[in-house]
Protein backbone atom coordinates (compact mmCIF):
# COMPACT_ATOMS: atom_id res chain seq x y z
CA UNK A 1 48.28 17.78 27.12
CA UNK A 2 50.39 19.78 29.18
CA UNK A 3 49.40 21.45 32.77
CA UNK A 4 51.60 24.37 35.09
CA UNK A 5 49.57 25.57 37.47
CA UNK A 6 51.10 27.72 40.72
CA UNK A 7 54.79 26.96 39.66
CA UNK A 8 57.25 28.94 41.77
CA UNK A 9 61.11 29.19 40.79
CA UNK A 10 63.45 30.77 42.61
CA UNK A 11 67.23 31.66 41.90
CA UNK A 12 68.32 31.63 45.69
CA UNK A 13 66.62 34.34 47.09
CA UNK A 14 65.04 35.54 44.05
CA UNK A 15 61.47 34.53 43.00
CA UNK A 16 61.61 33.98 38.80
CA UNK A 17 58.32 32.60 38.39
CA UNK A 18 55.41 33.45 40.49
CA UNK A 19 52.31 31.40 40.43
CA UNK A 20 52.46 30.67 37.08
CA UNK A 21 49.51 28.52 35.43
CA UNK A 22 49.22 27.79 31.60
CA UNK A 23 47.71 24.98 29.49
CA UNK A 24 48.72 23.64 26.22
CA UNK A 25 46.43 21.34 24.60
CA UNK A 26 46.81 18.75 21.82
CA UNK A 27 47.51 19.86 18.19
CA UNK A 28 47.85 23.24 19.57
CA UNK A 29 50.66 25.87 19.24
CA UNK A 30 50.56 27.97 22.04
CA UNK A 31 53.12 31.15 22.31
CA UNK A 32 54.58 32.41 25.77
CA UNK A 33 55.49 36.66 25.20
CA UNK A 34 57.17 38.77 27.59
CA UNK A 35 60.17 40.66 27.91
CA UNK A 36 63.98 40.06 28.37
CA UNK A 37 63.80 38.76 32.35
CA UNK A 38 60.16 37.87 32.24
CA UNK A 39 60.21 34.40 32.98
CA UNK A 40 59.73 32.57 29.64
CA UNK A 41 63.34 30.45 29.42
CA UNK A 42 62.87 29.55 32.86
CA UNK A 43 59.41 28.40 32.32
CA UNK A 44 60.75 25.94 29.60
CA UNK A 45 63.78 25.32 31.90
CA UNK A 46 61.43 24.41 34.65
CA UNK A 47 58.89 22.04 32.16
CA UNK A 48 61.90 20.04 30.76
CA UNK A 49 63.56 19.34 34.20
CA UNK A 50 66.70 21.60 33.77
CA UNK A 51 65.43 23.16 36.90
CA UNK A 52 63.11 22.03 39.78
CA UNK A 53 60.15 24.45 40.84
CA UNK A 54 60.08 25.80 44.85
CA UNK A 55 56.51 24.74 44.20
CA UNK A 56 53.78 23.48 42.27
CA UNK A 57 52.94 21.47 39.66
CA UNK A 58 53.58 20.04 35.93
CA UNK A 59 51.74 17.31 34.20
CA UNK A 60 52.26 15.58 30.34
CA UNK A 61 49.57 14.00 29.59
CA UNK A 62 48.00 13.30 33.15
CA UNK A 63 51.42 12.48 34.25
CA UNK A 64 53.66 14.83 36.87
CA UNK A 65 57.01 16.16 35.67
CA UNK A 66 58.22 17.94 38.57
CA UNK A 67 61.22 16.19 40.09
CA UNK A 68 61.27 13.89 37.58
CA UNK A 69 65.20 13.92 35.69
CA UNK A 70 65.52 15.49 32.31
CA UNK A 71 66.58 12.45 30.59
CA UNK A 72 63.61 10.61 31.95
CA UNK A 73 61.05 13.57 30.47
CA UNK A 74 63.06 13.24 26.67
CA UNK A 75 61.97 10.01 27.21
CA UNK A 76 58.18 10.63 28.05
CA UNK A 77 58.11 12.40 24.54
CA UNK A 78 59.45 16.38 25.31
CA UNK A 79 61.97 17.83 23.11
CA UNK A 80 63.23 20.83 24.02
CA UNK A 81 65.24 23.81 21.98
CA UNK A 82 66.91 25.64 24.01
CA UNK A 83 67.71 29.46 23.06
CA UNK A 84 71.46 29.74 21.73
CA UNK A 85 70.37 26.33 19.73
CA UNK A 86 73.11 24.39 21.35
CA UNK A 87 74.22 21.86 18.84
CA UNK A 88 77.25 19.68 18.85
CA UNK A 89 79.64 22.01 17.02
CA UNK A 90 82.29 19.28 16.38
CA UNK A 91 79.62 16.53 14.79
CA UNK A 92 78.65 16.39 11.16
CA UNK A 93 74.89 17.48 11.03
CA UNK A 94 74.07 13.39 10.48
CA UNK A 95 75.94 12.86 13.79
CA UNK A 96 73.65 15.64 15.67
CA UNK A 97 70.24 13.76 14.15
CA UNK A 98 71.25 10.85 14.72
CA UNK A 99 72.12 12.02 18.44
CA UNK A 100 68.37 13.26 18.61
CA UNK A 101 67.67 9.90 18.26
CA UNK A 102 69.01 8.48 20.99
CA UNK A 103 66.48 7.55 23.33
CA UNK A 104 65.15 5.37 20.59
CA UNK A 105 64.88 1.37 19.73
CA UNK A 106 62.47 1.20 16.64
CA UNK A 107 62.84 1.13 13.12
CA UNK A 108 61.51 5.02 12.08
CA UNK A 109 65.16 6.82 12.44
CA UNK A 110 65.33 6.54 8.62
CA UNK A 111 62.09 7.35 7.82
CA UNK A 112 62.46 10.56 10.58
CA UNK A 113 65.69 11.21 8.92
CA UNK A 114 63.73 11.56 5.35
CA UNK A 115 61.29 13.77 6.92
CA UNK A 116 63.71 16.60 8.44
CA UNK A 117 65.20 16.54 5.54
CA UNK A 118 62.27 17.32 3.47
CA UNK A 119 61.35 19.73 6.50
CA UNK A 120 64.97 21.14 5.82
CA UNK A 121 66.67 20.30 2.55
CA UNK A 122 69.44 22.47 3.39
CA UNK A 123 70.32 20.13 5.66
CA UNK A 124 70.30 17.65 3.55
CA UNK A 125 72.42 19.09 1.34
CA UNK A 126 75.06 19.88 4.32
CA UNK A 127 74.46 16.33 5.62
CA UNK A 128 78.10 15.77 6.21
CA UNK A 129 79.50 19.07 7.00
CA UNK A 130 80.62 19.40 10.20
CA UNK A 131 77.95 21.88 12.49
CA UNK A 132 79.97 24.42 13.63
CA UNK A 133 80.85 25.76 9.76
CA UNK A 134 76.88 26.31 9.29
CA UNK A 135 75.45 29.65 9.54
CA UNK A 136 73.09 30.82 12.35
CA UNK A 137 70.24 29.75 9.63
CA UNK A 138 71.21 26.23 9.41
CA UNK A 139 72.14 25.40 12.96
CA UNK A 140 68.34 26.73 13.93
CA UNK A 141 67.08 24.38 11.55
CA UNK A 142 69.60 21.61 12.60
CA UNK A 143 68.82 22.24 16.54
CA UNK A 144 65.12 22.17 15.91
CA UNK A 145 65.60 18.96 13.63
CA UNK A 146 67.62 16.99 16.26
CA UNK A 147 64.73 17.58 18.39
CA UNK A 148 62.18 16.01 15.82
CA UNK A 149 64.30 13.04 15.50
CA UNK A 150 63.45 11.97 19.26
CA UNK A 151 59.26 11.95 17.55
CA UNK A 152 58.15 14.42 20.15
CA UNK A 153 54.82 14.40 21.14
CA UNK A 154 55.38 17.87 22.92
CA UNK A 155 58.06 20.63 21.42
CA UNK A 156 59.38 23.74 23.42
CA UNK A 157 61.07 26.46 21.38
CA UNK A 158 62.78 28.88 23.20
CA UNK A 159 63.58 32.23 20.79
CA UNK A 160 63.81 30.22 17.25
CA UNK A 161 64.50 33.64 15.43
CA UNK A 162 66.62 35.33 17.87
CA UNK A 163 69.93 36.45 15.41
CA UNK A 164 68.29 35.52 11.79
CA UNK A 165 67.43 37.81 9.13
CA UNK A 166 63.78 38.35 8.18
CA UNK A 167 64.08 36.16 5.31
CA UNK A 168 64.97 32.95 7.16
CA UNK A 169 62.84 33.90 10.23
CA UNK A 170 60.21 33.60 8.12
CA UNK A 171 60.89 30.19 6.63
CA UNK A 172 61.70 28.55 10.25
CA UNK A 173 58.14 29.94 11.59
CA UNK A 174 56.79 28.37 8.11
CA UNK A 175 58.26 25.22 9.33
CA UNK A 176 56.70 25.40 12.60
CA UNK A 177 53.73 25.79 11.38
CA UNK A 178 54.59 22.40 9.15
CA UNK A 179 55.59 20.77 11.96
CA UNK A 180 52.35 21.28 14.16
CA UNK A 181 50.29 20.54 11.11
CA UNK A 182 52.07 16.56 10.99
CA UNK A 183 50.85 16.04 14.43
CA UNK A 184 53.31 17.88 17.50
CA UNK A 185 51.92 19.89 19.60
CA UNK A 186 54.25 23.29 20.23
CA UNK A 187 55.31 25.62 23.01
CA UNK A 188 56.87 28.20 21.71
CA UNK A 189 58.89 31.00 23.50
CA UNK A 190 59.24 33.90 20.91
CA UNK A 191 60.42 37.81 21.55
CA UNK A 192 58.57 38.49 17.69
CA UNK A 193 55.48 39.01 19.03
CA UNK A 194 53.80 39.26 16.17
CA UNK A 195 55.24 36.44 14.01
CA UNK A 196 54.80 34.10 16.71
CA UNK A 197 50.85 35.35 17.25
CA UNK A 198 50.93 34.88 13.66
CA UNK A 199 51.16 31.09 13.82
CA UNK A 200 49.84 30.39 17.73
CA UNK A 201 46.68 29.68 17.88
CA UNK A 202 46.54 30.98 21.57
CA UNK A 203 49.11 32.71 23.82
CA UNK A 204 50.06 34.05 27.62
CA UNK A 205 52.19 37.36 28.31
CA UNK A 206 54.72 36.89 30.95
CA UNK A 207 55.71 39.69 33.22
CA UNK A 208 58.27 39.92 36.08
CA UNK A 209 57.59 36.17 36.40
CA UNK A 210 53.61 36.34 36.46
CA UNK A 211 50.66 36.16 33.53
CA UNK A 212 50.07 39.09 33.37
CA UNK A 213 47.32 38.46 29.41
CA UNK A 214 46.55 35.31 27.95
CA UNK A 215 43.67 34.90 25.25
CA UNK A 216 43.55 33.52 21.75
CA UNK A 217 46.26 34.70 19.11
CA UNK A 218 43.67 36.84 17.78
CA UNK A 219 42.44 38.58 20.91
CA UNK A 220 46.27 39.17 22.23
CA UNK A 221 46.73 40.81 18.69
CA UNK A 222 44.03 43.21 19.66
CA UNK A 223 44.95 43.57 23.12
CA UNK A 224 45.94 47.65 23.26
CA UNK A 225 48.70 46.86 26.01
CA UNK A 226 49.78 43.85 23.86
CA UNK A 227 49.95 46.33 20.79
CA UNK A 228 51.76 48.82 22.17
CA UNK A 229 54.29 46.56 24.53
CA UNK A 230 55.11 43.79 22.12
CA UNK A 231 53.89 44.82 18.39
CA UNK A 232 55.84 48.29 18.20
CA UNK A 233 52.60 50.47 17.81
């Protein structure tokens, strides 16, 4: 579904990404690991548009992304989530769905409404509460719902746990896996190693802007350099 092979990004004279080449196929969830500086945000910076690659390529679906405006990806069917979630801190949390929305024409907005809600029901229940008074909790789960209300084919989480408690980290990786399971495929950017191996079914391991590892979830959970680098043992 999605292609990045050799993609170079620089920031001026500094090369962030360094050949990179990864695949993420339909139905999947694939995780991207590394440390702070690795590469990962830029990565999903790079596949969404919010920055153009010194070189090579990026394909949805057959179809090349590089160069191609971020508005104009959104509308190919890419949501992305960017790390700090990012919501409209002045709009009620209807306002920020209903912003998701707003590449689209057809008739589904209510039903997609009903289904982030069931995804969410705290949301529902804070449906007209302004987004900024939410805690860290419900603004993950309203930035990751305003991205399901564009009907993604392709989602890119970028650190959906960074700042929660344990408790609500698990339920947002719960809904992840909920999510994939009703049909969008996910690229997910995650420092919890092992919660996001957890739920990927196969993963890559950034370093100083390279792949350094990738393998199935299972065989990057067994990976001794994996283990002792990202899984604290």
């Amino acid at each position: 579904m999605l292609s990045v092979d050799v993609l170079d990004v620089a920031y001026g004279q500094i090369r962030a990404l360094k050949g990179v080449a990864l695949a993420v196929g339909r139905g999947e969830i694939v995780a991207l690991l590394g440390n702070n500086g690795a590469g990962k945000t830029t990565t999903l910076k790079t596949i969404s548009g919010l920055l153009r690659p010194t070189s090579g390529t990026i394909t949805l679906e057959g179809q090349p992304l590089a160069g191609v405006p971020p508005h104009e990806i959104v509308m190919r069917g890419l949501a992305h989530v960017p790390e700090g979630r990012r919501i409209f801190n002045r709009l009620t949390v209807r306002e920020n769905l209903v912003m998701g929305a707003y590449t689209r024409r057809d008739a589904g907005i209510a039903a997609d409404l009903d289904r982030v809600f069931a995804l969410f029901p705290r949301l529902g229940e804070r449906v007209a509460q302004v987004a900024g008074t939410l805690s860290g909790g419900e603004q993950q789960m309203l930035a990751i719902a305003r991205a399901l209300m564009l009907g993604p084919r392709l989602l890119l989480l970028d650190e959906p746990s960074m700042g929660l408690a344990p408790v609500l980290v698990e339920q947002i990786f719960d809904t992840i896996v909920d999510i994939n399971r009703q049909g969008t495929t996910i690229l997910l950017v995650e420092q919890n190693a092992a919660m996001a191996l957890s739920i990927a079914h196969r993963g890559y391991v950034l370093e100083t802007g390279s792949i350094a590892l990738a393998g199935t979830a299972a065989e990057l959970s067994d990976n001794a350099d994996v283990r002792r680098a990202y899984l604290g043992e």
